[in-house]
C-alpha atoms as a PDB file:
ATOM      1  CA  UNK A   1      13.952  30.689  13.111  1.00  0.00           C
ATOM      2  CA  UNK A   2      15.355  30.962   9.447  1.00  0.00           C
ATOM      3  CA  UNK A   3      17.550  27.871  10.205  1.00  0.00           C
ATOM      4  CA  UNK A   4      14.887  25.688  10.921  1.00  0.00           C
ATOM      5  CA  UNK A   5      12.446  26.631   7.687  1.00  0.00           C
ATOM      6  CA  UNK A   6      16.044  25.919   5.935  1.00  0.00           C
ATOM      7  CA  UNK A   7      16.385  22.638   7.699  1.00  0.00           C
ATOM      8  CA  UNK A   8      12.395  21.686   7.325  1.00  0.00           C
ATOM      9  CA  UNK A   9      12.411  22.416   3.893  1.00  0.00           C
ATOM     10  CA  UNK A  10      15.637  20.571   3.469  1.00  0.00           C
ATOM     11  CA  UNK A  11      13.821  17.474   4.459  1.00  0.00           C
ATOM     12  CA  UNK A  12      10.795  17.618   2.831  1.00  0.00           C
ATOM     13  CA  UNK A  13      12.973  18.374  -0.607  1.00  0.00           C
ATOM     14  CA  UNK A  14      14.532  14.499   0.542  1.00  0.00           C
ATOM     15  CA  UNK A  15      11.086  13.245   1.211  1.00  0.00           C
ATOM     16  CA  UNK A  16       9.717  14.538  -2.381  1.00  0.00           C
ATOM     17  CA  UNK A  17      13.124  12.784  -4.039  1.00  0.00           C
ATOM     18  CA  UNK A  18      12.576   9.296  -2.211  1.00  0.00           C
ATOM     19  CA  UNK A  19       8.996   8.916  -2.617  1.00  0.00           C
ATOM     20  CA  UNK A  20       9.175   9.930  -6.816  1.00  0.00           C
ATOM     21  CA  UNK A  21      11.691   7.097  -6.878  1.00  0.00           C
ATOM     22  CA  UNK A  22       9.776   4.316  -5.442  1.00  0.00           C
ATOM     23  CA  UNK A  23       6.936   5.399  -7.237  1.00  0.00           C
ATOM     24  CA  UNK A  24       6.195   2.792 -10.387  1.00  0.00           C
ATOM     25  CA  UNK A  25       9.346   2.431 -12.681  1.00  0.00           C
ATOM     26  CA  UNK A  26       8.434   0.758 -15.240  1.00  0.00           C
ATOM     27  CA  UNK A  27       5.732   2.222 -16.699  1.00  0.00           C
ATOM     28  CA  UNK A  28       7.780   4.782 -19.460  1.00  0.00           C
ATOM     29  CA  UNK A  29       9.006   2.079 -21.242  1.00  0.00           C
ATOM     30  CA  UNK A  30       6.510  -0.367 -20.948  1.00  0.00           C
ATOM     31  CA  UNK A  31       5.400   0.579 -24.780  1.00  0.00           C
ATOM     32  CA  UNK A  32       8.753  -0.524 -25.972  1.00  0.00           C
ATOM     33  CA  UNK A  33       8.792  -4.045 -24.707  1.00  0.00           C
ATOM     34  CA  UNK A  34       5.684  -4.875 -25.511  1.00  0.00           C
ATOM     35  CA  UNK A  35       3.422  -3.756 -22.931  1.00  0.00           C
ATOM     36  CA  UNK A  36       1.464  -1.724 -24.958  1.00  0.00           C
ATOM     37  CA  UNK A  37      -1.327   1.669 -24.035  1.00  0.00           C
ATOM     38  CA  UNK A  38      -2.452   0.080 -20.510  1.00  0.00           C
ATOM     39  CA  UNK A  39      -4.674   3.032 -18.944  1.00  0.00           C
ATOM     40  CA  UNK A  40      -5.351   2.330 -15.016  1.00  0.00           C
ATOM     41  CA  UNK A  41      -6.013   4.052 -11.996  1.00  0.00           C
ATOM     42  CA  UNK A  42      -3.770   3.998  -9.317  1.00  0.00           C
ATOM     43  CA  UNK A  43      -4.981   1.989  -6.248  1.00  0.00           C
ATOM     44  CA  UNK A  44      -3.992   1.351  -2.799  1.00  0.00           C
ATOM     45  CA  UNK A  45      -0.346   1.725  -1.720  1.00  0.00           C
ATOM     46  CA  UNK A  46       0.225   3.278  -5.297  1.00  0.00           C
ATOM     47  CA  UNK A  47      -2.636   5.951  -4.936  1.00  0.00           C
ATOM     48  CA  UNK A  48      -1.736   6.468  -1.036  1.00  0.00           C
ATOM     49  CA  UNK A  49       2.636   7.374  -2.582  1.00  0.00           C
ATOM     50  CA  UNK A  50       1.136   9.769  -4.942  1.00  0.00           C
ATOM     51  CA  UNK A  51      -0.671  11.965  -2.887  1.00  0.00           C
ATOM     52  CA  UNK A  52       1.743  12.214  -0.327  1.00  0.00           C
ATOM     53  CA  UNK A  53       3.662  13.082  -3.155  1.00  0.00           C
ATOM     54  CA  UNK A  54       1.664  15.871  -4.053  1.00  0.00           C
ATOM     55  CA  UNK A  55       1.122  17.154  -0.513  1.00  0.00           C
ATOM     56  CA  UNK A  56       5.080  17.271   0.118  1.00  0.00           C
ATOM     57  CA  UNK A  57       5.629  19.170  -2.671  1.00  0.00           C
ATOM     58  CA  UNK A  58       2.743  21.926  -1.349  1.00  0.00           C
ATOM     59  CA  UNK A  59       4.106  21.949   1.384  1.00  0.00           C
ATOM     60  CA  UNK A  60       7.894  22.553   0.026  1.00  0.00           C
ATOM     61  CA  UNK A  61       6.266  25.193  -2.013  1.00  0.00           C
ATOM     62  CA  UNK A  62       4.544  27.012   1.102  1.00  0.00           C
ATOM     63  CA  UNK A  63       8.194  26.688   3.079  1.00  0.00           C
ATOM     64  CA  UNK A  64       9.299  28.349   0.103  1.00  0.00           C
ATOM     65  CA  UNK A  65       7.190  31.291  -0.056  1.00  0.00           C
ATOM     66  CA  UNK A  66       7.919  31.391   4.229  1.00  0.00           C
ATOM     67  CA  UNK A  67      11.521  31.721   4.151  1.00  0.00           C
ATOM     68  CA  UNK A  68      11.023  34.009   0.708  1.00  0.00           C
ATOM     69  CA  UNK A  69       8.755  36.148   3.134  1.00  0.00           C
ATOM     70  CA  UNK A  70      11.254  36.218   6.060  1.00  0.00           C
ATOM     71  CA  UNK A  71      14.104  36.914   4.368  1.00  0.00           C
ATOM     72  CA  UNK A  72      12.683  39.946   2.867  1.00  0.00           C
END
């Protein structure tokens, strides 16, 4: 049982680290170049990655606290 909350939570961790990197770049140094104080709200596909974003990380958090409980 407490190798499969290890391996579960070992694949949402990879889940949470691919979809922060596809998320939108280029936004940090958009200031720099030129781009200027551009406020937006995220739409579609963009809006869609970031709340599966924050629903993998609740979920690695709740993994956490299950494998903190079943160690113990």
């Amino acid at each position: 049982m407490k190798q499969v909350i290890v391996i579960a939570q070992i694949a949402v961790s990879v889940l949470i680290i691919i979809s922060v990197l596809i998320q939108n770049r280029g936004s940090g140094l958009s200031s720099v170049f030129g781009g200027g104080n551009i406020y937006r709200t995220k739409r579609g596909l963009e809006r869609g990655l970031f709340i599966l974003t924050v629903i993998l990380v609740i979920l690695f958090i709740a993994i956490g606290a299950l494998n903190l409980v079943i160690s113990s």
